[in-house]
C-alpha atoms as a PDB file:
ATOM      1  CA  UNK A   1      42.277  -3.960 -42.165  1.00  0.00           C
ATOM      2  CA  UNK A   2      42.172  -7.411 -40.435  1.00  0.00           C
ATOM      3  CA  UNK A   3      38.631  -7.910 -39.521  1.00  0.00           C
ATOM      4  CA  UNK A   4      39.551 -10.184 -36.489  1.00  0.00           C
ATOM      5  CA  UNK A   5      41.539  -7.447 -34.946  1.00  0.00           C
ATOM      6  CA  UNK A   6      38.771  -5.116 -35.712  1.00  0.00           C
ATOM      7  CA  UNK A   7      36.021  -6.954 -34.247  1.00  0.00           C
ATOM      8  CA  UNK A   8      37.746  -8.171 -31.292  1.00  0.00           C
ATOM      9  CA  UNK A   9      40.041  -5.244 -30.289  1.00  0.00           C
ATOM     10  CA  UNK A  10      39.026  -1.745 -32.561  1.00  0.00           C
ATOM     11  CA  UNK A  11      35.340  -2.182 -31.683  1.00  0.00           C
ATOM     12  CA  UNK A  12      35.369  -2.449 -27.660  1.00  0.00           C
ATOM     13  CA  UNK A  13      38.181  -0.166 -27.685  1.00  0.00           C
ATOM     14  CA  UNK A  14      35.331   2.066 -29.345  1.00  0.00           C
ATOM     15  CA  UNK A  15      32.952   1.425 -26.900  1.00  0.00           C
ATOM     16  CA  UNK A  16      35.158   2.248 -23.780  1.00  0.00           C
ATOM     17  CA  UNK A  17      35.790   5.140 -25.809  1.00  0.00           C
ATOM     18  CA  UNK A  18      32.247   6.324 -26.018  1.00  0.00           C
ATOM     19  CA  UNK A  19      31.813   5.503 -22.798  1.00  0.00           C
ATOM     20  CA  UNK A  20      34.774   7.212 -21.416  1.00  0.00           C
ATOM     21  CA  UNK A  21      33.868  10.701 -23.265  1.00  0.00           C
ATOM     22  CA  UNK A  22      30.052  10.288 -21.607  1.00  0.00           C
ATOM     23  CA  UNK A  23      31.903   9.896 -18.463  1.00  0.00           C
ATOM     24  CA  UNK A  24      34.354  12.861 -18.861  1.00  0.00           C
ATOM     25  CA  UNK A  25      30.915  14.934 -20.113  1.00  0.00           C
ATOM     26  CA  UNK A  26      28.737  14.109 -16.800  1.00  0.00           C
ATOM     27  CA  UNK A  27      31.452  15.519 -14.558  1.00  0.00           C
ATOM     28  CA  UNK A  28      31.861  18.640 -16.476  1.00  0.00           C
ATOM     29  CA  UNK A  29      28.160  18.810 -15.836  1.00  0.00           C
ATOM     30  CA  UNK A  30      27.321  18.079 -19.524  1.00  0.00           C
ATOM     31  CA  UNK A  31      26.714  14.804 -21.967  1.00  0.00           C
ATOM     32  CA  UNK A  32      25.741  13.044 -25.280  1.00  0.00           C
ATOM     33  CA  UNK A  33      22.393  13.391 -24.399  1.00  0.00           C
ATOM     34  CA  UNK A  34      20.299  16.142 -23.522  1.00  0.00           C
ATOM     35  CA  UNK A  35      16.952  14.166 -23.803  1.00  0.00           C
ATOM     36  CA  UNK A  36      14.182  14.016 -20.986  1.00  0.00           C
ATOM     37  CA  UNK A  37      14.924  10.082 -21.370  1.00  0.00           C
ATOM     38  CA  UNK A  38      18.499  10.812 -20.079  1.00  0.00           C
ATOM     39  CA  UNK A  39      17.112  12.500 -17.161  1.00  0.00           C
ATOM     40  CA  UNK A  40      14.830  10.280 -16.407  1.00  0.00           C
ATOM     41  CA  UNK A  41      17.221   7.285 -16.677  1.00  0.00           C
ATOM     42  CA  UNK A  42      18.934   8.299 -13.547  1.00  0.00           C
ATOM     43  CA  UNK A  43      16.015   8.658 -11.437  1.00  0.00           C
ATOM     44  CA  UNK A  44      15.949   4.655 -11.767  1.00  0.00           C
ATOM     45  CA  UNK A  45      18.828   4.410 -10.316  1.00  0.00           C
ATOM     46  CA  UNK A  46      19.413   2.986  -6.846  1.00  0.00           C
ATOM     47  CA  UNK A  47      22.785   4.731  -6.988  1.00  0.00           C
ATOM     48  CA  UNK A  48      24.405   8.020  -8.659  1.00  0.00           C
ATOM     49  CA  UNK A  49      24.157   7.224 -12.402  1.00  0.00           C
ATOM     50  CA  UNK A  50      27.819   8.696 -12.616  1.00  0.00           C
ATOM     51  CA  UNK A  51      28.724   4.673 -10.469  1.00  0.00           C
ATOM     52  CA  UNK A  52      27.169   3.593 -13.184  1.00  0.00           C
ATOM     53  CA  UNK A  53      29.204   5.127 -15.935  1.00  0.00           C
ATOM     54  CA  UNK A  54      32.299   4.066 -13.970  1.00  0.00           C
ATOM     55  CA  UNK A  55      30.867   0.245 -13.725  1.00  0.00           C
ATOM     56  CA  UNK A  56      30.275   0.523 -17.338  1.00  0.00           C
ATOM     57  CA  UNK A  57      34.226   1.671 -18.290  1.00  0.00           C
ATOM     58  CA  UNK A  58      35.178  -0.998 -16.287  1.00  0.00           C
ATOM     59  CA  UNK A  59      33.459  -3.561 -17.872  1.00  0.00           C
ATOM     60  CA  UNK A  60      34.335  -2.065 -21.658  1.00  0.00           C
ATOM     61  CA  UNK A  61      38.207  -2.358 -20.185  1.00  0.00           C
ATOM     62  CA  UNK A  62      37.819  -6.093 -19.348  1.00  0.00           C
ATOM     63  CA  UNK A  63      35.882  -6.932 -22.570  1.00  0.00           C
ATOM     64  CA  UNK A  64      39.350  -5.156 -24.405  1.00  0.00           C
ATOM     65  CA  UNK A  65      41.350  -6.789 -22.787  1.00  0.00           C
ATOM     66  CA  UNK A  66      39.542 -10.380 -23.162  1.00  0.00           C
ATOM     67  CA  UNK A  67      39.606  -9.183 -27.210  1.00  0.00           C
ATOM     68  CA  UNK A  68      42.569  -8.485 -27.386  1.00  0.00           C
ATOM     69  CA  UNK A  69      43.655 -12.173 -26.069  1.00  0.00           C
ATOM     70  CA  UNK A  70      41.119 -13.567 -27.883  1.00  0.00           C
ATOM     71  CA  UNK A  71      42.587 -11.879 -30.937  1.00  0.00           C
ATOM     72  CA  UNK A  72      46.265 -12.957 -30.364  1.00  0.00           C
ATOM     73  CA  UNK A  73      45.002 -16.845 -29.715  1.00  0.00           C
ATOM     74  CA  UNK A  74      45.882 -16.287 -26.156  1.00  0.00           C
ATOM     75  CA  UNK A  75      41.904 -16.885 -24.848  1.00  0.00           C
ATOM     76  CA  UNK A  76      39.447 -19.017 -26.311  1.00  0.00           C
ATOM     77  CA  UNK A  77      36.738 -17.203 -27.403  1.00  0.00           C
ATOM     78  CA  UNK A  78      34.607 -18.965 -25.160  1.00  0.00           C
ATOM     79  CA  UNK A  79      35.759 -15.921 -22.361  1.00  0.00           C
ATOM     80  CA  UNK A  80      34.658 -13.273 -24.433  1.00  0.00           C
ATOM     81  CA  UNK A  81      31.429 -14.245 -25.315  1.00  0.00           C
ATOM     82  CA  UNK A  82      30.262 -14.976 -22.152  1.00  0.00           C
ATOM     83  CA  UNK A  83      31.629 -11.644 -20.942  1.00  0.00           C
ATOM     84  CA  UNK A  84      29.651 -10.007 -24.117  1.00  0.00           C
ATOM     85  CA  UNK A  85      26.751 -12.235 -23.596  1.00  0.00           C
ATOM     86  CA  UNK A  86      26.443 -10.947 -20.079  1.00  0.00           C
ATOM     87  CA  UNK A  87      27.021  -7.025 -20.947  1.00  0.00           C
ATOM     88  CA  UNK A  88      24.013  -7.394 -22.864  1.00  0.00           C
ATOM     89  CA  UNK A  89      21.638  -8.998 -21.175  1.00  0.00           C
ATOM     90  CA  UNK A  90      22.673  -6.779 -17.951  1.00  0.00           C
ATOM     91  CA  UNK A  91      21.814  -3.826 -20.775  1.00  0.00           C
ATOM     92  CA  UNK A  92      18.941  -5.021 -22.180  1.00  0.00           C
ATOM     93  CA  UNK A  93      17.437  -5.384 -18.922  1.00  0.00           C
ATOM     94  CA  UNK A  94      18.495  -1.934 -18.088  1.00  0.00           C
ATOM     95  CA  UNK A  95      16.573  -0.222 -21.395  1.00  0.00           C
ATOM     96  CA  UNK A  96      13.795  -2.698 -21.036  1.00  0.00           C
ATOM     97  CA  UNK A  97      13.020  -1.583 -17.343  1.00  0.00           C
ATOM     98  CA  UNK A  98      13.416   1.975 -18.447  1.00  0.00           C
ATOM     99  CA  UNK A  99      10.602   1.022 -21.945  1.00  0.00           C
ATOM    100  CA  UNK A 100       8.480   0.046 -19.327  1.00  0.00           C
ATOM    101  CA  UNK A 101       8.696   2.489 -16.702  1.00  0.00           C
ATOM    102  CA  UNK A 102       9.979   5.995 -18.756  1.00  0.00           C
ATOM    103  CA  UNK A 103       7.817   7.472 -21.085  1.00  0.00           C
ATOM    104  CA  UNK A 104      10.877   8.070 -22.953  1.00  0.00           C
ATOM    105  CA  UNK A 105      14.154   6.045 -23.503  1.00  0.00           C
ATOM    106  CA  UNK A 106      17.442   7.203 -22.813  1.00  0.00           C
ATOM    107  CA  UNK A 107      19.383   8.046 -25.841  1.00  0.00           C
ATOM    108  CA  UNK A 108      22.787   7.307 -24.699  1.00  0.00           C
ATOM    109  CA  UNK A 109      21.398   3.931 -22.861  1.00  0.00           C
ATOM    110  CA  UNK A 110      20.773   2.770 -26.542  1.00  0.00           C
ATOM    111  CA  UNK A 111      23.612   3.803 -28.235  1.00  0.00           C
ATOM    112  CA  UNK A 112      25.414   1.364 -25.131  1.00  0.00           C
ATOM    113  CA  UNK A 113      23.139  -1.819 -26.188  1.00  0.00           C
ATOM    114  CA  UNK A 114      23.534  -0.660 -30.048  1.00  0.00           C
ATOM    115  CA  UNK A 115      27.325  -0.845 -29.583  1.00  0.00           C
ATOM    116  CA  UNK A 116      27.611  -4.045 -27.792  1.00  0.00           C
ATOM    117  CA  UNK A 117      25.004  -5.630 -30.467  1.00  0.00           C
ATOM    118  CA  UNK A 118      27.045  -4.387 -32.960  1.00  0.00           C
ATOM    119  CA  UNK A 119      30.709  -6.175 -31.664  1.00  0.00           C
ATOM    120  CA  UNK A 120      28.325  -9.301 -30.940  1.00  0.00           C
ATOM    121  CA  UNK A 121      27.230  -9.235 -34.691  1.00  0.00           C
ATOM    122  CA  UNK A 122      31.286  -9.157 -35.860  1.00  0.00           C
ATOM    123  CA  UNK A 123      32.179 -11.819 -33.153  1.00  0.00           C
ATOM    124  CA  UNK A 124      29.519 -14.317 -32.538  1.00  0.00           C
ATOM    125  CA  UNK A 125      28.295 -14.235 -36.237  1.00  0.00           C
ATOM    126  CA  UNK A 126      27.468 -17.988 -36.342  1.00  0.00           C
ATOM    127  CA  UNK A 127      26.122 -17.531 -32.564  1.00  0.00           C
ATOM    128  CA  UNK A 128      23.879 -14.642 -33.064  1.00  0.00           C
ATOM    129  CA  UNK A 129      20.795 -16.231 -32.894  1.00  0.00           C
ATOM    130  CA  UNK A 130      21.557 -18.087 -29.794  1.00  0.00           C
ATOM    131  CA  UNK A 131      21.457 -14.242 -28.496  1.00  0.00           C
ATOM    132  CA  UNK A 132      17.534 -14.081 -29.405  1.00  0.00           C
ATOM    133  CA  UNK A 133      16.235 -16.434 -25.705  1.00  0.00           C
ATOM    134  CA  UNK A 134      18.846 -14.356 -23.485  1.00  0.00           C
ATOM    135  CA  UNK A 135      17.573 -10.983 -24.553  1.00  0.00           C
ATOM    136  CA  UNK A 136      13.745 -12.060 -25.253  1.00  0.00           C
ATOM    137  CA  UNK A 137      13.698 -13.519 -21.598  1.00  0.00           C
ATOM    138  CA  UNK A 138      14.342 -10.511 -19.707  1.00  0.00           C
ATOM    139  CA  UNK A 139      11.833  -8.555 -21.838  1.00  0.00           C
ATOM    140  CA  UNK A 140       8.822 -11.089 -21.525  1.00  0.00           C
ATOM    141  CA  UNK A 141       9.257 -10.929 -17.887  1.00  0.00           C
ATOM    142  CA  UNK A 142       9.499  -7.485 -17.761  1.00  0.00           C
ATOM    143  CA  UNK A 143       6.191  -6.778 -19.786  1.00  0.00           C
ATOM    144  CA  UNK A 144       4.487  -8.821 -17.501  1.00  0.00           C
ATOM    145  CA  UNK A 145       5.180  -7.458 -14.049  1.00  0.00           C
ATOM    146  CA  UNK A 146       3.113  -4.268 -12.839  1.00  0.00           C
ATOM    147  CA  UNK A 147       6.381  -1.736 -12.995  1.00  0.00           C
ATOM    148  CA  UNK A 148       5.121   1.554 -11.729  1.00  0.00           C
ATOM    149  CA  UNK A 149       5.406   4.574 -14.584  1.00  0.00           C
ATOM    150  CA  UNK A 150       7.945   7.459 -13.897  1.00  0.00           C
ATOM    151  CA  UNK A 151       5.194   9.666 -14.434  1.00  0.00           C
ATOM    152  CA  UNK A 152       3.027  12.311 -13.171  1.00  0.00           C
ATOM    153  CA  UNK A 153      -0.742  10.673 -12.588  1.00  0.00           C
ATOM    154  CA  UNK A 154      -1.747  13.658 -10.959  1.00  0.00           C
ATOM    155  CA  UNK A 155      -1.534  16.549 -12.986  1.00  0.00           C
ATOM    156  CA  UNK A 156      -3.946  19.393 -14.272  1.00  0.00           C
ATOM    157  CA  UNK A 157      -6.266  20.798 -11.306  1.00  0.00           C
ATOM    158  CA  UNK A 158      -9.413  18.103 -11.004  1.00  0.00           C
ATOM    159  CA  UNK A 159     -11.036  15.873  -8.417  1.00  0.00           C
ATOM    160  CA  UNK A 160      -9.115  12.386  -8.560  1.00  0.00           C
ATOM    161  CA  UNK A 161     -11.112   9.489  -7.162  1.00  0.00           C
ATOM    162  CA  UNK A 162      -9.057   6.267  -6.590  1.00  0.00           C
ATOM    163  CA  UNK A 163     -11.777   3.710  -6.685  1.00  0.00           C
ATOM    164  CA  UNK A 164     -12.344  -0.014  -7.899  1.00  0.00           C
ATOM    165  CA  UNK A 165     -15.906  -1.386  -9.178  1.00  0.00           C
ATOM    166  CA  UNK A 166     -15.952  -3.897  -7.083  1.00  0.00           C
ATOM    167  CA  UNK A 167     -16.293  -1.373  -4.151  1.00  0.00           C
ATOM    168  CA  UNK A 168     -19.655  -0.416  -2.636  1.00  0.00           C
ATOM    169  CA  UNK A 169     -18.349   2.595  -1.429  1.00  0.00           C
ATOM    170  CA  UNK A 170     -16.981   3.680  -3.977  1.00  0.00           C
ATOM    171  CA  UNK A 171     -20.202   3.008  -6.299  1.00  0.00           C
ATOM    172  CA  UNK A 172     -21.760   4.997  -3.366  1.00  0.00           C
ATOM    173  CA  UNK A 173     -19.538   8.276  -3.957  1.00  0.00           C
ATOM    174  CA  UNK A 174     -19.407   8.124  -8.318  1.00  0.00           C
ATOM    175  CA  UNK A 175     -23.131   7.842  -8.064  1.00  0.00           C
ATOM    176  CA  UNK A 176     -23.344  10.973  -5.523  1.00  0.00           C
ATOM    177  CA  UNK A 177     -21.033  12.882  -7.937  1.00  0.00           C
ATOM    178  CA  UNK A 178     -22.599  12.147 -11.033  1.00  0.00           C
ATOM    179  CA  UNK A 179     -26.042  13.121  -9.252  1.00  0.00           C
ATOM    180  CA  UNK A 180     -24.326  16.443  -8.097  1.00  0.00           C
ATOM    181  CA  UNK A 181     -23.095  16.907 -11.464  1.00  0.00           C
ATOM    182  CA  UNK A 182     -19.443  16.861  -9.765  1.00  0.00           C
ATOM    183  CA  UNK A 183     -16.519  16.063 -12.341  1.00  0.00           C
ATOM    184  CA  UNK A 184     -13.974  13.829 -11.358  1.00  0.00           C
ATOM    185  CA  UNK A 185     -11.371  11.443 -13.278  1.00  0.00           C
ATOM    186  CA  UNK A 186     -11.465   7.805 -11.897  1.00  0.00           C
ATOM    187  CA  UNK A 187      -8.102   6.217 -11.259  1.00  0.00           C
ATOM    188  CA  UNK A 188      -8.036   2.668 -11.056  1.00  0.00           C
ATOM    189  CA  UNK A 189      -6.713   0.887  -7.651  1.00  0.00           C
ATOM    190  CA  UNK A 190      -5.731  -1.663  -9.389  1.00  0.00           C
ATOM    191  CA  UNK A 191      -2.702   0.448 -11.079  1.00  0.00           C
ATOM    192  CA  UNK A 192       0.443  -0.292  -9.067  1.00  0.00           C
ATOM    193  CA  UNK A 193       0.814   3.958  -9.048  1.00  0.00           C
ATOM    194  CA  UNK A 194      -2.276   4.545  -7.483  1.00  0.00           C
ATOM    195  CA  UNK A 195      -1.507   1.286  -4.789  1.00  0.00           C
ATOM    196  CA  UNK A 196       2.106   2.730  -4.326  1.00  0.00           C
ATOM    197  CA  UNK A 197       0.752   6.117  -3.512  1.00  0.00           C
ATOM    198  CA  UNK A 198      -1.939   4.876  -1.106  1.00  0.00           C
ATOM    199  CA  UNK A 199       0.672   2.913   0.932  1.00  0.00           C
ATOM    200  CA  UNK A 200       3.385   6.547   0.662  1.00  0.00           C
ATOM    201  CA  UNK A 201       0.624   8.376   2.062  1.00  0.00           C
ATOM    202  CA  UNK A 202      -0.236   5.910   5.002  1.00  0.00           C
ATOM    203  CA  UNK A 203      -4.314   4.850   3.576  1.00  0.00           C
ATOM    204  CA  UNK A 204      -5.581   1.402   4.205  1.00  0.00           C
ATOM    205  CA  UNK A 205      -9.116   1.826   2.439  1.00  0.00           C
ATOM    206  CA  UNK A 206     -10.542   3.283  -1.238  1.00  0.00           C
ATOM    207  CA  UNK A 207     -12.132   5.021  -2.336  1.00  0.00           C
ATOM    208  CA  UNK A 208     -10.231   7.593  -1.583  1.00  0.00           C
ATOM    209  CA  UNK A 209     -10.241  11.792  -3.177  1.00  0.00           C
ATOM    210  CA  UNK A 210      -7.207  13.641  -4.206  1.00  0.00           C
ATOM    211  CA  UNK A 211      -8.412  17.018  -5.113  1.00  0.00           C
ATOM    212  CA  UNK A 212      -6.039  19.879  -6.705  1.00  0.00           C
ATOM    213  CA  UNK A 213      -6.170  22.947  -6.918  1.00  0.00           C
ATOM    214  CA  UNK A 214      -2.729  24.782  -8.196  1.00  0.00           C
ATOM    215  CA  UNK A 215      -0.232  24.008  -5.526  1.00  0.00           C
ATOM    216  CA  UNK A 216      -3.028  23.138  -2.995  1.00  0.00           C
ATOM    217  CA  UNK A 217      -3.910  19.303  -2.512  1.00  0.00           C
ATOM    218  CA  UNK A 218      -6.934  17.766  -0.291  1.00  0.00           C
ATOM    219  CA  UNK A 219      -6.794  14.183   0.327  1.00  0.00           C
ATOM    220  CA  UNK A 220      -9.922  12.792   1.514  1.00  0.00           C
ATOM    221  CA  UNK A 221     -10.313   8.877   2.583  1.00  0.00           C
ATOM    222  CA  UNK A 222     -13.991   7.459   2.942  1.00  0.00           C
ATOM    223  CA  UNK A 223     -17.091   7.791   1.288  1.00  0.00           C
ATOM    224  CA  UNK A 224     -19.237   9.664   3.773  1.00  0.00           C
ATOM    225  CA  UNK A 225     -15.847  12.163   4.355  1.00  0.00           C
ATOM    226  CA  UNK A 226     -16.199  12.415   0.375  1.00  0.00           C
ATOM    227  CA  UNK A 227     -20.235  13.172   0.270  1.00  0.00           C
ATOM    228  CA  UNK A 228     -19.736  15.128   3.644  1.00  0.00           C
ATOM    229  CA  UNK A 229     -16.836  17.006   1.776  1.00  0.00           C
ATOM    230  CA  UNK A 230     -19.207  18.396  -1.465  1.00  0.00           C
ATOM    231  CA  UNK A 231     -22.230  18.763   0.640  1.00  0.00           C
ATOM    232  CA  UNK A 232     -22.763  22.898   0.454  1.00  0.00           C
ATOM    233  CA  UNK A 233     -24.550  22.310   4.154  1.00  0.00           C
ATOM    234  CA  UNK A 234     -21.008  20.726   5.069  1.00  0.00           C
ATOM    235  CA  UNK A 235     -18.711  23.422   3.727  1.00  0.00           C
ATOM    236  CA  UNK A 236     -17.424  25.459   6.244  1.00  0.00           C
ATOM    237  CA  UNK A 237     -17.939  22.360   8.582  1.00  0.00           C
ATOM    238  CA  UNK A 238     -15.632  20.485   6.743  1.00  0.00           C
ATOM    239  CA  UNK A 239     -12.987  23.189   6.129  1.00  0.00           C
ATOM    240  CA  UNK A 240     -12.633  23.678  10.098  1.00  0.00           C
ATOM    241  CA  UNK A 241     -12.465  19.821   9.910  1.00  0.00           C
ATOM    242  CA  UNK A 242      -9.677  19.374   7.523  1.00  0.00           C
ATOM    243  CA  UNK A 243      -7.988  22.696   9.159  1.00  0.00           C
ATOM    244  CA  UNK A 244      -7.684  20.727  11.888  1.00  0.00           C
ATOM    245  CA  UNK A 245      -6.636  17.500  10.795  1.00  0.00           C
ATOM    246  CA  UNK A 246      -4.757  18.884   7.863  1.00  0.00           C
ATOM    247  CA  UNK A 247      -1.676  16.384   9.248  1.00  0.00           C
ATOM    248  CA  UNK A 248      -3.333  12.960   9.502  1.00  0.00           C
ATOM    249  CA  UNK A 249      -5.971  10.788   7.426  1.00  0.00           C
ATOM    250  CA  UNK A 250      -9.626  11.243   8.167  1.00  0.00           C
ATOM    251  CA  UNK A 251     -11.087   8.143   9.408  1.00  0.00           C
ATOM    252  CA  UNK A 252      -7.989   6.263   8.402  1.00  0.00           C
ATOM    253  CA  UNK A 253      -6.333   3.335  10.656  1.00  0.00           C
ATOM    254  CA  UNK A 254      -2.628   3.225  10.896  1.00  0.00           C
ATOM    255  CA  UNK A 255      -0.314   2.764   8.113  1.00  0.00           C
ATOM    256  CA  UNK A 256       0.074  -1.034   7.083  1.00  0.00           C
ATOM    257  CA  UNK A 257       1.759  -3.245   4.857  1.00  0.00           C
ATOM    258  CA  UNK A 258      -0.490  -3.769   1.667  1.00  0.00           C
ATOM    259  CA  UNK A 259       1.087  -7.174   1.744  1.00  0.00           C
ATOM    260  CA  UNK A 260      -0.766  -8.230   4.472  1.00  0.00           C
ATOM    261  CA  UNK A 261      -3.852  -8.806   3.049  1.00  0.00           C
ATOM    262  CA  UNK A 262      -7.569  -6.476   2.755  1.00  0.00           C
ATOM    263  CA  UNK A 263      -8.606  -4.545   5.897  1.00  0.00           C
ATOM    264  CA  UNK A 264     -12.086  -2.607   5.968  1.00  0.00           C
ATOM    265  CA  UNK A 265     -13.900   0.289   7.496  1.00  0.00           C
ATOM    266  CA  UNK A 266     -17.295   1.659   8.399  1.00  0.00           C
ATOM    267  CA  UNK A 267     -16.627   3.684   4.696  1.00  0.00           C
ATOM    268  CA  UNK A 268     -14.163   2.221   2.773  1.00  0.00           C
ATOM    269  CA  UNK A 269     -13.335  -1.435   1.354  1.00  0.00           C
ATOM    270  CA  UNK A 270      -9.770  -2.658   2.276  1.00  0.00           C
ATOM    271  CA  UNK A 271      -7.558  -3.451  -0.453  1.00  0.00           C
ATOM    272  CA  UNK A 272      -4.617  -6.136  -0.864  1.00  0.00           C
ATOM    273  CA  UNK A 273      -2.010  -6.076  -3.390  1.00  0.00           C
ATOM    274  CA  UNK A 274      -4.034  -8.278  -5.608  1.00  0.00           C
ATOM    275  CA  UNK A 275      -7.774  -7.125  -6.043  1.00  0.00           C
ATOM    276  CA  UNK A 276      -9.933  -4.896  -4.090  1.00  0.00           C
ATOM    277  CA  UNK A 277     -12.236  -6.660  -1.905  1.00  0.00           C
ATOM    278  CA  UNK A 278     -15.585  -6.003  -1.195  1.00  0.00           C
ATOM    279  CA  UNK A 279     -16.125  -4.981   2.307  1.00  0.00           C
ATOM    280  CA  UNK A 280     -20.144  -5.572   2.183  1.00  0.00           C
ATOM    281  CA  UNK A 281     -20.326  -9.142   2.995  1.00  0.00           C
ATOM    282  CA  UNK A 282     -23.876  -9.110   1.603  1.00  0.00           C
ATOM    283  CA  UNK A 283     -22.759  -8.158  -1.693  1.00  0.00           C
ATOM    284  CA  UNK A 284     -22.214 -10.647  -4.712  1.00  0.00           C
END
């Protein structure tokens, strides 16, 4: 077999094929991959991961087609590798965000970037290595931005406190606890899942308590809510209390935009998107 025509026309024809049957598969309500990575691949998606499929098949038709001419001397090869070049790094952006985000990778994802490494190493063999920066780049920049994890933070019954040490309130409620003898799991407010589900549920201050209980939740904002909220003298106080407030954040202000900097309240420290700021000016 000519080994031109097979890198530059049998192996993306390959490709769209693979593609194609994945395609045919996910509107028969099946597919290659029956993974949790697969599933959780398309929750990424800003769009219905079958668009995706379809924007995929189109590109494996154009990088044919530019193999094909490159293969008959009609196209410089110049075309094709920039075409190639660009699938990848598109795709290795793609699996990287999902590494990062997914606690598991989607098995068809990386049998795409296998394939289009694979007609790179037949067609850029003397250009491989000038690969290694354009799929490096994209990976270094994803390891180093906060990208929140597609997964559960909040999940066997237990008192969750979202706290920072460099809160006073918060230092206020973990020692009440621990004098109480109350177990609870710290979450860290520094964690871009614990800041993105403070600004979804409309809190401006920490510490803040996320107890569960089966299907029942109690969210409870403030440390003298918290204290009043395990005190046995407080119990049936503070179940009338949340009864009737059930709907809206105790001693909360008004939703804002974490962006906009630290706010604070008589209980809580205010927190921006890059540290937690003490709200006790007194403190050091």
């Amino acid at each position: 077999m000519n080994m031109r025509k097979f890198s530059f026309v049998y192996l993306p024809l390959l490709f769209l094929i693979y593609l194609s049957v994945e395609t045919y598969l996910k509107l028969h309500h099946s597919s290659l991959c029956h993974s949790k990575g697969c599933e959780l691949a398309g929750g990424l998606l800003k769009i219905p991961a079958i668009e995706l499929n379809y924007i995929g098949i189109a590109s494996a038709v154009v990088l044919l087609v530019l193999g094909y001419l490159t293969y008959i001397r009609a196209f410089s090869k110049r075309y094709f590798f920039i075409f190639l070049s660009s699938m990848i790094l598109f795709e290795t952006i793609m699996l990287g965000y999902q590494y990062f985000a997914s606690p598991e990778l989607c098995k068809f994802c990386m049998g795409v970037y296998g394939s289009l490494l694979t007609i790179a190493l037949f067609t850029m063999r003397e250009k491989i290595f000038f690969l290694v920066p354009a799929i490096a780049a994209p990976l270094i920049a994803l390891y180093l931005l906060a990208i929140p994890k597609s997964d559960a933070f909040i999940t066997k019954d237990a008192n969750y406190l979202i706290q920072s040490k460099t809160c006073p309130h918060c230092k206020k409620v973990k020692e009440f606890l621990k004098e109480k003898n109350i177990d609870f799991i710290k979450l860290d407010a520094k964690s871009i899942e614990a800041r993105n589900f403070i600004k979804y549920m409309g809190y401006t201050t920490i510490p803040l308590l996320v107890v569960k209980n089966g299907a029942d939740i109690t969210i409870v904002n403030g440390d003298e809510n918290i204290i009043k909220y395990f005190s046995k003298e407080s119990k049936k106080d503070i179940k009338n209390d949340t009864d009737a407030k059930s709907s809206e954040p105790v001693k909360s202000a008004s939703p804002v935009d974490l962006l906009s900097g630290a706010s604070s309240s008589p209980d809580g420290c205010g927190i921006d998107l890059l540290e937690e700021k003490s709200c006790n000016k007194d403190e050091k």
